[in-house]
N, C-alpha and C. Protein backbone atom coordinates (compact mmCIF):
# COMPACT_ATOMS: atom_id res chain seq x y z
N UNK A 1 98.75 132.67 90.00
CA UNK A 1 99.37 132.25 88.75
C UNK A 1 98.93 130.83 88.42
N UNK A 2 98.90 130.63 87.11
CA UNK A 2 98.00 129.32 86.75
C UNK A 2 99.27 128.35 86.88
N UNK A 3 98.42 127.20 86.55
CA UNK A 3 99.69 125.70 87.21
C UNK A 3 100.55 125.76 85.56
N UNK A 4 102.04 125.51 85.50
CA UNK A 4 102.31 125.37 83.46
C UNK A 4 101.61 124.01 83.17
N UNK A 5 101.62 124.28 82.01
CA UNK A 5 100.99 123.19 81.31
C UNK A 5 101.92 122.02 81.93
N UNK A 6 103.06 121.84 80.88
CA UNK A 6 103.85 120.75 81.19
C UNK A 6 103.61 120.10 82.72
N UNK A 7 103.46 120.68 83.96
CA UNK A 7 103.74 120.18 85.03
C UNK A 7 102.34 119.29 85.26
N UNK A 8 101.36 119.63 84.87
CA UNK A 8 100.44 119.52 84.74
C UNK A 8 100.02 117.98 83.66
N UNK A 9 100.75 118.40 82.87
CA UNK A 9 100.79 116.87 82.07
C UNK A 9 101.24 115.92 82.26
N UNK A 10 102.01 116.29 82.97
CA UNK A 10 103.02 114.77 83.65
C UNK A 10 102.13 114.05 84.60
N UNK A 11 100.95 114.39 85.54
CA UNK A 11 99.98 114.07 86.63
C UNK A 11 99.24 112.91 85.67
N UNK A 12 99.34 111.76 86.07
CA UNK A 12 99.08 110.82 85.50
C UNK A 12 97.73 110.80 85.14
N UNK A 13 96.68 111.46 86.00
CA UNK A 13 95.63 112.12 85.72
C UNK A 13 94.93 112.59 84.58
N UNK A 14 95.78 113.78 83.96
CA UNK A 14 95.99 114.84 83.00
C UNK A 14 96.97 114.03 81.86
N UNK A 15 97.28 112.91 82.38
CA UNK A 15 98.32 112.74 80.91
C UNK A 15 97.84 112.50 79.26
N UNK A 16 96.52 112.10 79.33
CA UNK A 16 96.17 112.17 77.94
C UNK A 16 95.70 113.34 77.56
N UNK A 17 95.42 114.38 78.51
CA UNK A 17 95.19 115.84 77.94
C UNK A 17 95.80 116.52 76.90
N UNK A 18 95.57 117.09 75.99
CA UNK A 18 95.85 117.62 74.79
C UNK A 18 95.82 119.21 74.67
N UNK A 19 96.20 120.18 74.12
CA UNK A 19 95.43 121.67 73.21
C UNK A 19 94.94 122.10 74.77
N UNK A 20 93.51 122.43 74.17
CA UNK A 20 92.87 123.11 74.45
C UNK A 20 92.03 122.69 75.89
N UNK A 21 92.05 121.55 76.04
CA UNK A 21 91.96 120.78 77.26
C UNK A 21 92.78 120.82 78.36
N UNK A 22 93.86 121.02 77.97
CA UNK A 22 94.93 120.91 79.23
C UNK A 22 95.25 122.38 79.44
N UNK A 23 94.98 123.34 78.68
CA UNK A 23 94.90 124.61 78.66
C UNK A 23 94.11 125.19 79.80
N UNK A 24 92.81 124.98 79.59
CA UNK A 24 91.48 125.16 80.11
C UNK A 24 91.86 124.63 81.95
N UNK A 25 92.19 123.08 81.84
CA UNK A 25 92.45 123.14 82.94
C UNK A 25 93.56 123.69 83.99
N UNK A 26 94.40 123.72 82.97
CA UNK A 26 95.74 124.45 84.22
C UNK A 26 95.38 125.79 84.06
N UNK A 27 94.26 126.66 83.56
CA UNK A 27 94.27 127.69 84.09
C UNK A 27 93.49 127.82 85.41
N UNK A 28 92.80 126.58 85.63
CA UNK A 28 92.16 126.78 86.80
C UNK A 28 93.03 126.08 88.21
N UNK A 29 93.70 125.83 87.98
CA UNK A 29 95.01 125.88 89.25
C UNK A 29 95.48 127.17 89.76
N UNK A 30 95.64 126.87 91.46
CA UNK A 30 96.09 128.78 91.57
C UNK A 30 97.49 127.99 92.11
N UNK A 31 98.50 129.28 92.68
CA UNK A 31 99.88 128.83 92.95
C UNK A 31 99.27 128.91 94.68
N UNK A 32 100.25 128.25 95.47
CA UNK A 32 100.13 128.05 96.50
C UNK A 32 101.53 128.15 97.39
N UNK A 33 102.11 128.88 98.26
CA UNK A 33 103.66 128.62 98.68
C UNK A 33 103.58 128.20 99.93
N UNK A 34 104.10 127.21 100.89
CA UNK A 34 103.99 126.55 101.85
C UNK A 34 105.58 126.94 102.63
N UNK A 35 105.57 127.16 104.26
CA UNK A 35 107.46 127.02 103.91
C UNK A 35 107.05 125.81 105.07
N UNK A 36 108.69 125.46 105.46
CA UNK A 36 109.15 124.12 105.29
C UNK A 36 108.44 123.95 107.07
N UNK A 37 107.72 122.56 107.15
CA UNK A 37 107.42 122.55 108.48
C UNK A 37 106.01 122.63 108.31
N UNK A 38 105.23 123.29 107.67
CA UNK A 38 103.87 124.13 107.49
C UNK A 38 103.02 122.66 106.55
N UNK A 39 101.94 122.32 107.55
CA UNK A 39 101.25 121.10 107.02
C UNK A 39 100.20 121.49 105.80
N UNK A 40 99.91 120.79 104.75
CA UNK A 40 98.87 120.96 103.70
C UNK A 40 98.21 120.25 103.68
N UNK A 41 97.94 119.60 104.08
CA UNK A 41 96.93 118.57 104.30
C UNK A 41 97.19 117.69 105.68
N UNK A 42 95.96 117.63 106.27
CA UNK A 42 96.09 117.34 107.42
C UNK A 42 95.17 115.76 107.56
N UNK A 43 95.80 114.94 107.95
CA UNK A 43 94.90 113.49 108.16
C UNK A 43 93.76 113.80 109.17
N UNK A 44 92.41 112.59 109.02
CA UNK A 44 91.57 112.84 109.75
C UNK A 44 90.52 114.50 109.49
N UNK A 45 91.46 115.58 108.60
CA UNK A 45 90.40 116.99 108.60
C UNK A 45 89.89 116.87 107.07
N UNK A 46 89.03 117.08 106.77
CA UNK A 46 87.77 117.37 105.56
C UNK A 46 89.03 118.50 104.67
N UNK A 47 89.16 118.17 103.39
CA UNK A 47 89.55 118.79 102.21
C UNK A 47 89.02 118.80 100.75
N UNK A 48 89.66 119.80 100.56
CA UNK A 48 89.09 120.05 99.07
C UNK A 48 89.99 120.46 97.99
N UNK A 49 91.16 120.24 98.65
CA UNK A 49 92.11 120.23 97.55
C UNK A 49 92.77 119.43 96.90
N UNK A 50 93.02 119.21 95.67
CA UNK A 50 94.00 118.44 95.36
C UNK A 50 95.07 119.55 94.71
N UNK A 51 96.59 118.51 95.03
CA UNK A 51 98.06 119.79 94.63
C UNK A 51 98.90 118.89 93.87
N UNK A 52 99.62 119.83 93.03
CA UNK A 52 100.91 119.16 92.33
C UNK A 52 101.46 119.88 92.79
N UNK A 53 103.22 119.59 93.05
CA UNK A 53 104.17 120.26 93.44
C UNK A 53 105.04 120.74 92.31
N UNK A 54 105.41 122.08 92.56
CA UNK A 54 106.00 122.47 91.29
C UNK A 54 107.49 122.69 91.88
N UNK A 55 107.95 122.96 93.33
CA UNK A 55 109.07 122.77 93.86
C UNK A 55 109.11 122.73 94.82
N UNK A 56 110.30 121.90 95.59
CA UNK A 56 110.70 121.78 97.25
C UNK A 56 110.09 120.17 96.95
N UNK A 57 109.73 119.75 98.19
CA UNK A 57 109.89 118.69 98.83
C UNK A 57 108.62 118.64 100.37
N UNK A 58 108.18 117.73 100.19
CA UNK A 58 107.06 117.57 100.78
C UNK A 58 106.74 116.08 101.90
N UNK A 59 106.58 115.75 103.26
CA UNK A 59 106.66 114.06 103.45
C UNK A 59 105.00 114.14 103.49
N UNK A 60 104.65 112.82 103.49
CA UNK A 60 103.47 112.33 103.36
C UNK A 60 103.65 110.99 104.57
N UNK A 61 102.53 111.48 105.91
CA UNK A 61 102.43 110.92 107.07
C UNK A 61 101.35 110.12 107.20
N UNK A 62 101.11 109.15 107.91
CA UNK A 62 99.67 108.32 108.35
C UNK A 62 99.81 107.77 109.30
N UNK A 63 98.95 107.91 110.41
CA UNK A 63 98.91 106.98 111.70
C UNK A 63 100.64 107.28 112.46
N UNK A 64 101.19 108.32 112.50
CA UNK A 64 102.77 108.89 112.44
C UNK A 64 103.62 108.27 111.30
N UNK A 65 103.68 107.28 110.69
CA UNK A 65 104.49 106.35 109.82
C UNK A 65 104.52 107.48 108.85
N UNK A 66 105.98 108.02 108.26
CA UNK A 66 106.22 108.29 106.98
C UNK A 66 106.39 107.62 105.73
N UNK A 67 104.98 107.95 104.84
CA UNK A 67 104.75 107.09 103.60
C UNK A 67 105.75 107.20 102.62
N UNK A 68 105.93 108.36 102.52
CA UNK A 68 106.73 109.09 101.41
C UNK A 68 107.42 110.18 101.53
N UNK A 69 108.40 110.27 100.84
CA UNK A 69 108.21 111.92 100.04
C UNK A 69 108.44 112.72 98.51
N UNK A 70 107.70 113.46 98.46
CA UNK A 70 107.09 114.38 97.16
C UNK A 70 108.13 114.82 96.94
N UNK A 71 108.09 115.31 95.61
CA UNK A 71 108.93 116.22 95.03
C UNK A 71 108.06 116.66 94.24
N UNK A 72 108.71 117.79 93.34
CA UNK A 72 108.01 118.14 91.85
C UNK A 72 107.83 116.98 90.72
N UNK A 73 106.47 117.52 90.33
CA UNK A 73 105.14 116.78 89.44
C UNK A 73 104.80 115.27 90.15
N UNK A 74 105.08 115.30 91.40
CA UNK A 74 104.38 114.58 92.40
C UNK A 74 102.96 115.77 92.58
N UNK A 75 101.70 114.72 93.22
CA UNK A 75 100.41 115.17 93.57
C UNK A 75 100.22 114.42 94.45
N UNK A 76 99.39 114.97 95.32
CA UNK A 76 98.73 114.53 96.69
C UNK A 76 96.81 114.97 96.14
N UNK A 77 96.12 114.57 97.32
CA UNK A 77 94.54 115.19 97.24
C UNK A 77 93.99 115.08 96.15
N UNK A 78 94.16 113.85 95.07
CA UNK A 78 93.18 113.46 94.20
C UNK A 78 91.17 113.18 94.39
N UNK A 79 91.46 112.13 96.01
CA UNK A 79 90.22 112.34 96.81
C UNK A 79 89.43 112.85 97.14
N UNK A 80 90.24 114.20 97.42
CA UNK A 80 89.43 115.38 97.64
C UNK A 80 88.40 115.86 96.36
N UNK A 81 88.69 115.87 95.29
CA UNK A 81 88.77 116.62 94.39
C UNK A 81 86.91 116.26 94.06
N UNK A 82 86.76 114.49 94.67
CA UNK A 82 85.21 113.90 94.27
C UNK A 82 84.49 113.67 95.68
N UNK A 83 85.28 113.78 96.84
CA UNK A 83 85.17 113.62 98.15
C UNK A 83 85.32 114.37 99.18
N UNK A 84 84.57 115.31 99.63
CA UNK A 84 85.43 116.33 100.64
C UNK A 84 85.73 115.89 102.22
N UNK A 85 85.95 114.79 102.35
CA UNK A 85 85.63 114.11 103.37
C UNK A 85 87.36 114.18 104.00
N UNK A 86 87.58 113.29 105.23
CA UNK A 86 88.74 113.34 105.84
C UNK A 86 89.10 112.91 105.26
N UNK A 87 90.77 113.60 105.39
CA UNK A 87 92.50 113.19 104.15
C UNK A 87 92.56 112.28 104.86
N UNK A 88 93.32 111.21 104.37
CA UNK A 88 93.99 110.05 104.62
C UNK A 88 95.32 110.28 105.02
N UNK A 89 96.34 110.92 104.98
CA UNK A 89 96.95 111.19 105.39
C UNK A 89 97.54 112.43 105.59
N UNK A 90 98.59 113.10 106.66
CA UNK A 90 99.16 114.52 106.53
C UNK A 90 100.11 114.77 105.65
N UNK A 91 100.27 115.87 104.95
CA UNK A 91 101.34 116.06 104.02
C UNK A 91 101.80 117.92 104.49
N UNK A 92 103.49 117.29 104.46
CA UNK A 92 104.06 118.78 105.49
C UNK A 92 104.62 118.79 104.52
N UNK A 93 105.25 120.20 104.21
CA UNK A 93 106.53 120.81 103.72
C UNK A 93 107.45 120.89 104.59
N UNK A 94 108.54 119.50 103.79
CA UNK A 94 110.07 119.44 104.02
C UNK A 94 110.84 120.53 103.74
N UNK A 95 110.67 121.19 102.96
CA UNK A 95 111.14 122.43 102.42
C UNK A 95 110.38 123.62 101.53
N UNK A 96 111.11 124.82 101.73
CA UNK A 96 109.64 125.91 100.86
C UNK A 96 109.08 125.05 99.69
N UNK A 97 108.13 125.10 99.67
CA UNK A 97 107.24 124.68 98.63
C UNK A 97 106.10 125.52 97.72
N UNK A 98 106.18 124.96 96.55
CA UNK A 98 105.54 126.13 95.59
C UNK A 98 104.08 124.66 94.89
N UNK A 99 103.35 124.93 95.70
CA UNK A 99 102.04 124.21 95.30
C UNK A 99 101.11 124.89 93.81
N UNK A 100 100.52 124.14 93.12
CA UNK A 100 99.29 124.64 92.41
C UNK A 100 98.82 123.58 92.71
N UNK A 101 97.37 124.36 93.34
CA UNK A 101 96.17 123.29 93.86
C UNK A 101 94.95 123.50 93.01
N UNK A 102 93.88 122.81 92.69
CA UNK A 102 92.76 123.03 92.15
C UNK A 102 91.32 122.56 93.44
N UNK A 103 90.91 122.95 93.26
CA UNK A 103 89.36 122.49 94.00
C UNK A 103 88.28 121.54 93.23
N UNK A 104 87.21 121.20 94.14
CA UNK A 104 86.74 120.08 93.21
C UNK A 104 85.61 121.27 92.91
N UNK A 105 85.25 122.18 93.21
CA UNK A 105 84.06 123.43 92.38
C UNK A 105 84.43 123.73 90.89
N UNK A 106 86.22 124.07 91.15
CA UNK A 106 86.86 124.25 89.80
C UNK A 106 86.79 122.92 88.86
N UNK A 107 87.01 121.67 89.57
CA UNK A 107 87.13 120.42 89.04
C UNK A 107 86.03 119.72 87.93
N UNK A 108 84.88 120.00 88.81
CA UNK A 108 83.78 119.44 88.69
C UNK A 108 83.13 119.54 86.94
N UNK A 109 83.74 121.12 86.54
CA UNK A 109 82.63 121.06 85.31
C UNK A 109 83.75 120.84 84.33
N UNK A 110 85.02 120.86 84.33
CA UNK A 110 85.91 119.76 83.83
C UNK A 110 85.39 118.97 83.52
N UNK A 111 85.54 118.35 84.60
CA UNK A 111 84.71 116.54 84.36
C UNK A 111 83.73 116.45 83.65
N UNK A 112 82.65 117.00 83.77
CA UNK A 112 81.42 116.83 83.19
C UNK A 112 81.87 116.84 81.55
N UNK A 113 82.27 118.22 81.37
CA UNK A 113 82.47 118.26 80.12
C UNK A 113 83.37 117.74 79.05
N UNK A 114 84.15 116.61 80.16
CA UNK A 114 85.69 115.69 79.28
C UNK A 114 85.11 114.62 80.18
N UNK A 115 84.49 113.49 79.60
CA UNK A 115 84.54 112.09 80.01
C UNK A 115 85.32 111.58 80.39
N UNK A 116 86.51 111.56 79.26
CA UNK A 116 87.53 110.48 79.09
C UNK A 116 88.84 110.62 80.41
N UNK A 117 88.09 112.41 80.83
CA UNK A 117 89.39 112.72 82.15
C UNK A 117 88.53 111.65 83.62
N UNK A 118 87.44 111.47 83.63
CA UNK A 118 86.72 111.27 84.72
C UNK A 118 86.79 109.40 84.94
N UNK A 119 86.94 108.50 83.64
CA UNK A 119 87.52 107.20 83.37
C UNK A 119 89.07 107.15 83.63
N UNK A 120 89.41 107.82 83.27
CA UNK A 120 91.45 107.74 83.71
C UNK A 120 91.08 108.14 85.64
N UNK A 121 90.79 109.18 86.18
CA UNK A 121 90.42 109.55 87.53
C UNK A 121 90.10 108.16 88.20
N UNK A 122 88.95 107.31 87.65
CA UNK A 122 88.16 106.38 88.49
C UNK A 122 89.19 105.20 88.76
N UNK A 123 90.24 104.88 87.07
CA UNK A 123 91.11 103.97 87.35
C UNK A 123 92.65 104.50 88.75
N UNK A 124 92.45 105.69 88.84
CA UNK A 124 93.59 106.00 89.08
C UNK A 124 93.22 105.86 90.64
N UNK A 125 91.99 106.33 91.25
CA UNK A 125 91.59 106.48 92.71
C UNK A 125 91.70 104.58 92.98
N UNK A 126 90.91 103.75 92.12
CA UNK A 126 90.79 102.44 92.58
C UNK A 126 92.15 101.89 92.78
N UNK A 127 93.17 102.47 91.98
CA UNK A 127 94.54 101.94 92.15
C UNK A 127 95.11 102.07 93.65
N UNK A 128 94.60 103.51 93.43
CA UNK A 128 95.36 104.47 95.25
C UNK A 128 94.23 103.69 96.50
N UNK A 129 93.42 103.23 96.46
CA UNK A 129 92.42 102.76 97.26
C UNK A 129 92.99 101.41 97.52
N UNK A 130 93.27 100.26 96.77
CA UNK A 130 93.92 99.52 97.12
C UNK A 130 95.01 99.22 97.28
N UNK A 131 96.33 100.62 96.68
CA UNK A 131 97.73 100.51 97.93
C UNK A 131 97.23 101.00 99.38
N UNK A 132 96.37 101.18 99.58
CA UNK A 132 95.63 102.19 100.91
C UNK A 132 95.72 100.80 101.82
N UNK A 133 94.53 100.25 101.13
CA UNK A 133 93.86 98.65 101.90
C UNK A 133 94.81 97.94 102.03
N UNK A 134 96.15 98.04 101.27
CA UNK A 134 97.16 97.09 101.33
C UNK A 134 97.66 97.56 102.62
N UNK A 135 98.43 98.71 102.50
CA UNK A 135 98.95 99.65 103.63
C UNK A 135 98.24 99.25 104.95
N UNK A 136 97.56 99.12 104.70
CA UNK A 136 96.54 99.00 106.24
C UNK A 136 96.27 97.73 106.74
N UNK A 137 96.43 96.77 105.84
CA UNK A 137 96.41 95.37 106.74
C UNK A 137 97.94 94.90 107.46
């Protein structure tokens, strides 16, 4: 099942998406259900997903320290999406969870073909890159 629009628009990402644009892309989201305990991303392993949460509750781990936790129209795995390289951190389900994830194969010709999504992306990773560097000193 595709990701709804709305949830999808709220991803700070996607927020200037419009019509036929934001259409296009949340159909290429699939649903994903996690139950509670069951890791989605794992620190240190190679991914290719990025997820919004559409319900439940999710923590977000690094080096053991709990960063956070998710809820719905929270996203994790933006990185992934231009990088398939090791997650930065683990992200478990606190509780059943109902994911829509996209891939960066699905991602990719998005981008190409909407600029203006791939300039909002670059500001948004440099932001997350330096709470990272902060985090880490």
């Amino acid at each position: 099942m595709p990701a709804p629009r709305e949830l999808i628009k709220r991803v700070s990402l996607f927020s200037e998406l419009e019509g036929r644009q934001l259409e296009s892309l949340s159909k290429s989201f699939k649903e994903s259900n996690f139950e509670a305990g069951e890791a989605i991303a794992t620190e240190g392993e190679g991914g290719v997903g990025f997820f919004v949460i559409g319900e439940g509750e999710a923590t977000v781990t690094a080096h053991g320290d709990e960063l956070a936790v998710l809820g719905p129209g929270d996203y994790f795995g933006e990185v992934a999406l231009i990088d398939p390289g090791a997650r930065t951190a683990t992200v478990t389900a606190k509780s059943p969870l109902r994911c829509y994830g996209l891939t960066a194969w699905e991602f990719r010709p998005f981008v190409e073909s909407n600029a203006s999504i791939a300039w909002k992306m670059l500001q948004t990773m440099a932001k997350h890159l330096h709470e990272a560097q902060q985090r880490d000193s």
